[in-house]
N, C-alpha and C. Protein backbone atom coordinates (compact mmCIF):
# COMPACT_ATOMS: atom_id res chain seq x y z
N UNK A 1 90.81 15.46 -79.83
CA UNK A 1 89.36 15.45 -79.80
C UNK A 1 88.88 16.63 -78.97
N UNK A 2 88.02 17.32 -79.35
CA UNK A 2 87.10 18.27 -78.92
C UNK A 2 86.27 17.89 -77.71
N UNK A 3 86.20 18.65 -76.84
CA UNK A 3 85.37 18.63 -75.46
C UNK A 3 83.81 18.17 -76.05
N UNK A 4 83.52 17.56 -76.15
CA UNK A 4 81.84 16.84 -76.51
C UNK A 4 80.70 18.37 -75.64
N UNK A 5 79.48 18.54 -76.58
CA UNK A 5 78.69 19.72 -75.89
C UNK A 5 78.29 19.45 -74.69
N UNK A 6 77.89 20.17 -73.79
CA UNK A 6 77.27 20.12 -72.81
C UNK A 6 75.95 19.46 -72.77
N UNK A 7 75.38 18.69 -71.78
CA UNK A 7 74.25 18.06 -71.57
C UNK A 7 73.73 17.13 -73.38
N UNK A 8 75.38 16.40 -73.57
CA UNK A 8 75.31 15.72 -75.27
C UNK A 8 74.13 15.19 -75.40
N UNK A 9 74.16 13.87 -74.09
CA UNK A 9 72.59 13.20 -74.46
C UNK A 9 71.48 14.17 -75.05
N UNK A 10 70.58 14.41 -74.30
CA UNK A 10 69.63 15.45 -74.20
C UNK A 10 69.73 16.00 -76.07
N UNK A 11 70.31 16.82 -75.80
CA UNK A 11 71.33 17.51 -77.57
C UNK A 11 71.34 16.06 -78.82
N UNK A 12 71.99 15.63 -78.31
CA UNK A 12 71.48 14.14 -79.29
C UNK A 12 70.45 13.71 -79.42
N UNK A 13 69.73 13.19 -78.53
CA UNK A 13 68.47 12.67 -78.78
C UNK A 13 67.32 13.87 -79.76
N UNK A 14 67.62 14.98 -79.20
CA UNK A 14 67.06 16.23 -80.18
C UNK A 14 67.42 16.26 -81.09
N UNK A 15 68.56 15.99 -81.82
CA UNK A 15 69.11 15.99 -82.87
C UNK A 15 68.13 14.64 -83.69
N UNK A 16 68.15 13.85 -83.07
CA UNK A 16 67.95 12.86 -83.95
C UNK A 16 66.31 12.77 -83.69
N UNK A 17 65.26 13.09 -82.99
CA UNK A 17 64.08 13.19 -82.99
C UNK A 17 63.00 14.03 -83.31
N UNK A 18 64.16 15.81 -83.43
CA UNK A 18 63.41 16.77 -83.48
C UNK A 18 63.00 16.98 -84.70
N UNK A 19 63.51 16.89 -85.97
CA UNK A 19 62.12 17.22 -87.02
C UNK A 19 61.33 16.28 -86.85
N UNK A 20 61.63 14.59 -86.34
CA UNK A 20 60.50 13.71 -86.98
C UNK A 20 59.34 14.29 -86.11
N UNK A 21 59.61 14.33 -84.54
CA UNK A 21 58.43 15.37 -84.07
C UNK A 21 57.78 16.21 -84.59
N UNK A 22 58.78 17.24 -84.72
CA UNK A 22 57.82 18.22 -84.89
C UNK A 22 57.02 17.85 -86.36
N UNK A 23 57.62 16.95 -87.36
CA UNK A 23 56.43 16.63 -88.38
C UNK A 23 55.51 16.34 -87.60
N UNK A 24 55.74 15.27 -86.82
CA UNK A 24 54.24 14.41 -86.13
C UNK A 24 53.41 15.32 -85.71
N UNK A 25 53.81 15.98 -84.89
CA UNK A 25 52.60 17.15 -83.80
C UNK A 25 52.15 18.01 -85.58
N UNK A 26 53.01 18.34 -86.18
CA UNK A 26 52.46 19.30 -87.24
C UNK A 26 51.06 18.45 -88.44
N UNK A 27 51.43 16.75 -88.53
CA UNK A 27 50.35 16.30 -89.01
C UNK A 27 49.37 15.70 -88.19
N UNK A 28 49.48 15.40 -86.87
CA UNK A 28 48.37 15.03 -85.88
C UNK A 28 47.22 16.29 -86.26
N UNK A 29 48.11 17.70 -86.07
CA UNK A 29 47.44 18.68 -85.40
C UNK A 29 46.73 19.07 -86.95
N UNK A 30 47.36 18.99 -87.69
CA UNK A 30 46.31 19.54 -89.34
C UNK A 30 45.26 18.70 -89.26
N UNK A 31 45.31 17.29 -89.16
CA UNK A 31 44.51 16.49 -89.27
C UNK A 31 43.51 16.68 -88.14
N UNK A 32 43.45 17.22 -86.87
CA UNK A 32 42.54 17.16 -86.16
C UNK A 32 41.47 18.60 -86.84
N UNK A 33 42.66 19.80 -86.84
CA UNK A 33 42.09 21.07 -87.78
C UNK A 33 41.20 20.75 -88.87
N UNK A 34 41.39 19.47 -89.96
CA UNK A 34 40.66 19.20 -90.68
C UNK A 34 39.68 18.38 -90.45
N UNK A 35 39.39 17.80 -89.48
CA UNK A 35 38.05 17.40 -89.12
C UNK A 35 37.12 18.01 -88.18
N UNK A 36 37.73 18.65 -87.41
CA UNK A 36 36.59 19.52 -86.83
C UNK A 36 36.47 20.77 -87.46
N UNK A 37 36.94 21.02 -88.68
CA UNK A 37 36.57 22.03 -89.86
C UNK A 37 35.60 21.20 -90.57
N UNK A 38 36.10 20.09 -91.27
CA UNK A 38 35.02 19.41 -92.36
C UNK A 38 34.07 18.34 -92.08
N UNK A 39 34.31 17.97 -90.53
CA UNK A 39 33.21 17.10 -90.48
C UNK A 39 32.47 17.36 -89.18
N UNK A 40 32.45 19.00 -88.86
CA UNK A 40 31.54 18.91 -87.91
C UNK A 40 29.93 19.16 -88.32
N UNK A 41 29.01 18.86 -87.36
CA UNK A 41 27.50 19.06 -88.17
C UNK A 41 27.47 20.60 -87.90
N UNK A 42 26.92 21.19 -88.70
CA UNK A 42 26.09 22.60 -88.84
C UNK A 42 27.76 23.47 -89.07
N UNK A 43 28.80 22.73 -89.33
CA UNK A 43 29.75 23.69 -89.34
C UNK A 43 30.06 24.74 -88.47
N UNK A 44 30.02 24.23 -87.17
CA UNK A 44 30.01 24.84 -86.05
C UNK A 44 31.48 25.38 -85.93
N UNK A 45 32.51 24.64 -86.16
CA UNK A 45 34.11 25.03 -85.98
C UNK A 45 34.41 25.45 -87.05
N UNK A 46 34.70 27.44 -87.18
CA UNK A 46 35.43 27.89 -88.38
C UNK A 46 36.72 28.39 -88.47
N UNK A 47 37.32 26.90 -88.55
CA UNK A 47 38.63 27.43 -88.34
C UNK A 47 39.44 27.97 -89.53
N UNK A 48 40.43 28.50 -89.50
CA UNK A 48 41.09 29.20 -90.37
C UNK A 48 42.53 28.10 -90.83
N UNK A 49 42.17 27.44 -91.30
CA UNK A 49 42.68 26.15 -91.45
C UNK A 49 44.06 26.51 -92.00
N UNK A 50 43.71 27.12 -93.04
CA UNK A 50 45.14 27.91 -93.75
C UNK A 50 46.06 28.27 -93.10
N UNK A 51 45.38 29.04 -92.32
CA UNK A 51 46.36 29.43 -91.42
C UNK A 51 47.26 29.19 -90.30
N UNK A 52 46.60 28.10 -89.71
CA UNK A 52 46.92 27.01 -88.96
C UNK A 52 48.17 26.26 -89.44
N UNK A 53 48.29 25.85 -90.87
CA UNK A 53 48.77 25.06 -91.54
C UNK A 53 50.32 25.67 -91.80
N UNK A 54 49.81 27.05 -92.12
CA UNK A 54 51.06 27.65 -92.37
C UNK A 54 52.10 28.22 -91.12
N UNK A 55 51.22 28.28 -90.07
CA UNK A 55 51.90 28.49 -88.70
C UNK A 55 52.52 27.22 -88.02
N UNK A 56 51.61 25.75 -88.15
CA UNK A 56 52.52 25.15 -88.06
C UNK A 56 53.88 24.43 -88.59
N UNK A 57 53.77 24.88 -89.80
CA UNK A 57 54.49 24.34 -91.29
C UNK A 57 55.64 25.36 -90.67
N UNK A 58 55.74 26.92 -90.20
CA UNK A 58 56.41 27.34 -89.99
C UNK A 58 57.53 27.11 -89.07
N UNK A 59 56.43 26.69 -87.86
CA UNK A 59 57.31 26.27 -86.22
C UNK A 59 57.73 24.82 -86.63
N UNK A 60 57.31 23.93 -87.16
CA UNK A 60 57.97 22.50 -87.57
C UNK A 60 59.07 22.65 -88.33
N UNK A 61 59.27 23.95 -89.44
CA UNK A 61 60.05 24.00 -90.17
C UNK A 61 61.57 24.42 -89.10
N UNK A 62 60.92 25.34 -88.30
CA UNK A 62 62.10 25.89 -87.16
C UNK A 62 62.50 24.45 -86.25
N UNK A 63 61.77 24.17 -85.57
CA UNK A 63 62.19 22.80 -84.92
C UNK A 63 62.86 22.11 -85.77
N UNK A 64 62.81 21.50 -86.71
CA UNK A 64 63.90 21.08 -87.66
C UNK A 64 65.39 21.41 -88.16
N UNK A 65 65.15 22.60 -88.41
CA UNK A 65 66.27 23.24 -88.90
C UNK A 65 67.41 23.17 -87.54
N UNK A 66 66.62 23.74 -86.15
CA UNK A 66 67.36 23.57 -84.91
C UNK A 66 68.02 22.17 -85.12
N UNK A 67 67.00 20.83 -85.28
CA UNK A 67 67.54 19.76 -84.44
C UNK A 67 69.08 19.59 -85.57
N UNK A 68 68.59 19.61 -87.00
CA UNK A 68 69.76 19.63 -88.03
C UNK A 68 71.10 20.10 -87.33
N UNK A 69 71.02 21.21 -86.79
CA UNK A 69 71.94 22.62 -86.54
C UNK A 69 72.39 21.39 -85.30
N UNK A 70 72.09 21.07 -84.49
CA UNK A 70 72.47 20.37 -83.05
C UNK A 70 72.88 19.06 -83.29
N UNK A 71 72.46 18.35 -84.67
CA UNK A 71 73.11 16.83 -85.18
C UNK A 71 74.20 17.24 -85.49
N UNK A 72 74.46 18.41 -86.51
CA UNK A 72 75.76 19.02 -87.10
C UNK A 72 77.00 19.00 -86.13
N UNK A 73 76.33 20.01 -85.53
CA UNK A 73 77.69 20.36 -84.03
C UNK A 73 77.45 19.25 -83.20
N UNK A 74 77.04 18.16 -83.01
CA UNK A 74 77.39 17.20 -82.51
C UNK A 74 78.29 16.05 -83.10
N UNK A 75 77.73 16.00 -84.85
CA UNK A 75 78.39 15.09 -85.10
C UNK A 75 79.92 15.64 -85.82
N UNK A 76 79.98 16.78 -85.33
CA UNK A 76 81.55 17.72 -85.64
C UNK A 76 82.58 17.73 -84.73
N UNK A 77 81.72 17.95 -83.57
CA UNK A 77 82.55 17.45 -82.28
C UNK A 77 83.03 15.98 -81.95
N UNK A 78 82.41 14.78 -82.61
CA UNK A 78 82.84 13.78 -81.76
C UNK A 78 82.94 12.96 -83.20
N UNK A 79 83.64 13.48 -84.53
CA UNK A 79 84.21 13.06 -85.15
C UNK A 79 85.27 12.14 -85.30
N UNK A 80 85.99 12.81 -84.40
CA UNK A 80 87.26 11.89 -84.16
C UNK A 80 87.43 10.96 -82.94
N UNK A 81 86.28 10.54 -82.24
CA UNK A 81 85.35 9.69 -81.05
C UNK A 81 86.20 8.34 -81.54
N UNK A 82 86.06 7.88 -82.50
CA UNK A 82 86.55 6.68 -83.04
C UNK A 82 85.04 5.62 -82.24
N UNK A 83 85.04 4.67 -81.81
CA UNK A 83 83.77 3.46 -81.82
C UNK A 83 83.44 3.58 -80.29
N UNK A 84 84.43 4.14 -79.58
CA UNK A 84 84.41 3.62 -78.25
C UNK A 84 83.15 4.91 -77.66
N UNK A 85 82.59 4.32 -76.56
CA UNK A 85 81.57 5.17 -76.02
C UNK A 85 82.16 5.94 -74.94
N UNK A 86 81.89 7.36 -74.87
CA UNK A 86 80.48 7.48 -75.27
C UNK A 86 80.41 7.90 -76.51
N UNK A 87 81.49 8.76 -77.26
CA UNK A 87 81.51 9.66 -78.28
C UNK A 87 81.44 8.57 -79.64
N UNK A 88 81.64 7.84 -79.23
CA UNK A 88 81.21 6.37 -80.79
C UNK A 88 79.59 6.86 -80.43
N UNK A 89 79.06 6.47 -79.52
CA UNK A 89 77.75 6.54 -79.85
C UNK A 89 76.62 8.14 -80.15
N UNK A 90 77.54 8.95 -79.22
CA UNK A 90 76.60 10.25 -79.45
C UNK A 90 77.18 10.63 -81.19
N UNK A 91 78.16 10.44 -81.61
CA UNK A 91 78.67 9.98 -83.54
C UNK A 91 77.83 9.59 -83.60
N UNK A 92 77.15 8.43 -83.82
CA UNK A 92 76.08 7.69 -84.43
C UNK A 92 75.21 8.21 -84.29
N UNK A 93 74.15 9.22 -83.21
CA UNK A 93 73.65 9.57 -83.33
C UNK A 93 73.11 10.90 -83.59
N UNK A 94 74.50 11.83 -84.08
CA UNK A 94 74.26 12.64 -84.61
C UNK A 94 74.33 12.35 -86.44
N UNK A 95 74.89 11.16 -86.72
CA UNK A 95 74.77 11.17 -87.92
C UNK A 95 73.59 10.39 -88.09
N UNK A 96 73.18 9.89 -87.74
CA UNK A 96 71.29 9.81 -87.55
C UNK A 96 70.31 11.08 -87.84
N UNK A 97 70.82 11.55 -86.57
CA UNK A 97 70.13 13.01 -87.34
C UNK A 97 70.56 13.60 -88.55
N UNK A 98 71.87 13.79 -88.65
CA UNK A 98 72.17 14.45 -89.96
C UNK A 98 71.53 14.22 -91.11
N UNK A 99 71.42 12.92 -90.76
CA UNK A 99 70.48 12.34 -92.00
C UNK A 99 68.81 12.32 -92.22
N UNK A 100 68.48 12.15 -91.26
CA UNK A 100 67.01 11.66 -91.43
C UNK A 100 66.63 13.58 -90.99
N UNK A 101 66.80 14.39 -90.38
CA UNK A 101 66.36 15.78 -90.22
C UNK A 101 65.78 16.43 -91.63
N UNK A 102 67.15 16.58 -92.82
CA UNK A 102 66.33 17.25 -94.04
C UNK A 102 65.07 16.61 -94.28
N UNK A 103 65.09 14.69 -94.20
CA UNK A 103 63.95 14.39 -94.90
C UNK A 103 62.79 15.00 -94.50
N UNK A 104 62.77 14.98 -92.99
CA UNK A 104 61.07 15.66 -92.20
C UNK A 104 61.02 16.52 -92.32
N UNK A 105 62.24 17.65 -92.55
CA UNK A 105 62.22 19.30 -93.35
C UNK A 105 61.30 19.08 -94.71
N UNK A 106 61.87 18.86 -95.20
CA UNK A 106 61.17 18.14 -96.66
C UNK A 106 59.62 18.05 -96.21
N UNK A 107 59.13 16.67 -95.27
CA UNK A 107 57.97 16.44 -95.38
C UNK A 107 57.22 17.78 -94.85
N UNK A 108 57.81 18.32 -93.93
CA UNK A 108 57.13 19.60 -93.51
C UNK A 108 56.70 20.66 -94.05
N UNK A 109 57.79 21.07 -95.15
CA UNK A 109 57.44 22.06 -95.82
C UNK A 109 56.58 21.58 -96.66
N UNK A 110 56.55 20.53 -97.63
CA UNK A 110 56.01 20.57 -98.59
C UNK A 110 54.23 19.99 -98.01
N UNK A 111 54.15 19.69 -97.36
CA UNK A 111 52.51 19.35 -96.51
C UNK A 111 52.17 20.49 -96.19
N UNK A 112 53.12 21.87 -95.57
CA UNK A 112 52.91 22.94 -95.42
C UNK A 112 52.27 24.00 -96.42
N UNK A 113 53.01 23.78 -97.72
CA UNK A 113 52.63 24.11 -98.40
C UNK A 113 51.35 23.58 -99.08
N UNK A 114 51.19 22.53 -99.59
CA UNK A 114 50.46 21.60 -99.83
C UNK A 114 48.57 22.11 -99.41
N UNK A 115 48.88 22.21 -98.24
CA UNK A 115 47.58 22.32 -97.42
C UNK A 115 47.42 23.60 -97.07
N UNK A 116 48.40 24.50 -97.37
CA UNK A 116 47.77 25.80 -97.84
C UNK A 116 47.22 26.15 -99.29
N UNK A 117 47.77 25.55 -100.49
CA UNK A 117 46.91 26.08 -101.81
C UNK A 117 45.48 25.33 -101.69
N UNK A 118 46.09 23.96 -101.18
CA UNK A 118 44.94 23.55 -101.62
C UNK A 118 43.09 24.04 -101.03
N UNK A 119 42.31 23.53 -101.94
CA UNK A 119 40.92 23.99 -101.10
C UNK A 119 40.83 23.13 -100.25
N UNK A 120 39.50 23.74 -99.13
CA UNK A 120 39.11 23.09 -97.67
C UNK A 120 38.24 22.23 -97.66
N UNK A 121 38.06 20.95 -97.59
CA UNK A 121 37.19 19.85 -97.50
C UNK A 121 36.88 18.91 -98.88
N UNK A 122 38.05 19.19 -99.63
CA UNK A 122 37.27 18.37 -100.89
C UNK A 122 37.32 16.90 -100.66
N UNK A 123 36.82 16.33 -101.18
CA UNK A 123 37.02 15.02 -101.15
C UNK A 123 37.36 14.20 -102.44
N UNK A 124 38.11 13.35 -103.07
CA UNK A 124 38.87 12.92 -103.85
C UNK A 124 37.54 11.81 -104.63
């Protein structure tokens, strides 16, 4: 067995939290962009919404890809951990991340994209 990374916890827990974050902060923060764009009175806030969207679509997309990259080499290193802790568990939770990371890649980009073609304030 391989020397486990330095400061694993920490590295794990990133692994397994960092895209769903950075989705979250990336749809908190559109969603606040889109209301003080479309529902302020006199249209006082002109924000550049697009752009916003695509900058954060960008940095969420990077935070992701990292935490992926840090589930990987975690759950490479403590492969052969077998059940017992700690390396049973920092295993589990890099294959946590391994898994659930593409999906919020996924949600990221494609909201990223999403909310850049689309137009600003329509309503359905």
């Amino acid at each position: 067995m391989r020397k486990p990374l330095a400061h694993s916890d920490v590295l794990a827990w990133f692994g397994v939290l960092g895209g769903s974050a950075a989705w979250l902060v990336q749809f908190v923060a559109a969603h606040a962009f889109g209301i003080a764009r479309c529902d302020s009175p006199d249209a006082r806030f002109q924000l550049p919404v697009h752009a916003w969207s695509i900058a954060l679509a960008a940095a969420g997309t990077l935070v992701a890809v990292l935490a992926e990259v840090v589930a990987i080499r975690i759950w490479m290193a403590t492969r052969e951990a077998g059940s017992k802790p700690p390396g049973g568990r920092l295993h589990f939770l890099a294959t946590v991340g391994v898994t659930v990371n593409p999906l919020a890649l996924a949600i990221i980009v494609m909201s990223g994209v999403g909310v850049s073609l689309l137009p600003l304030c329509q309503q359905s």
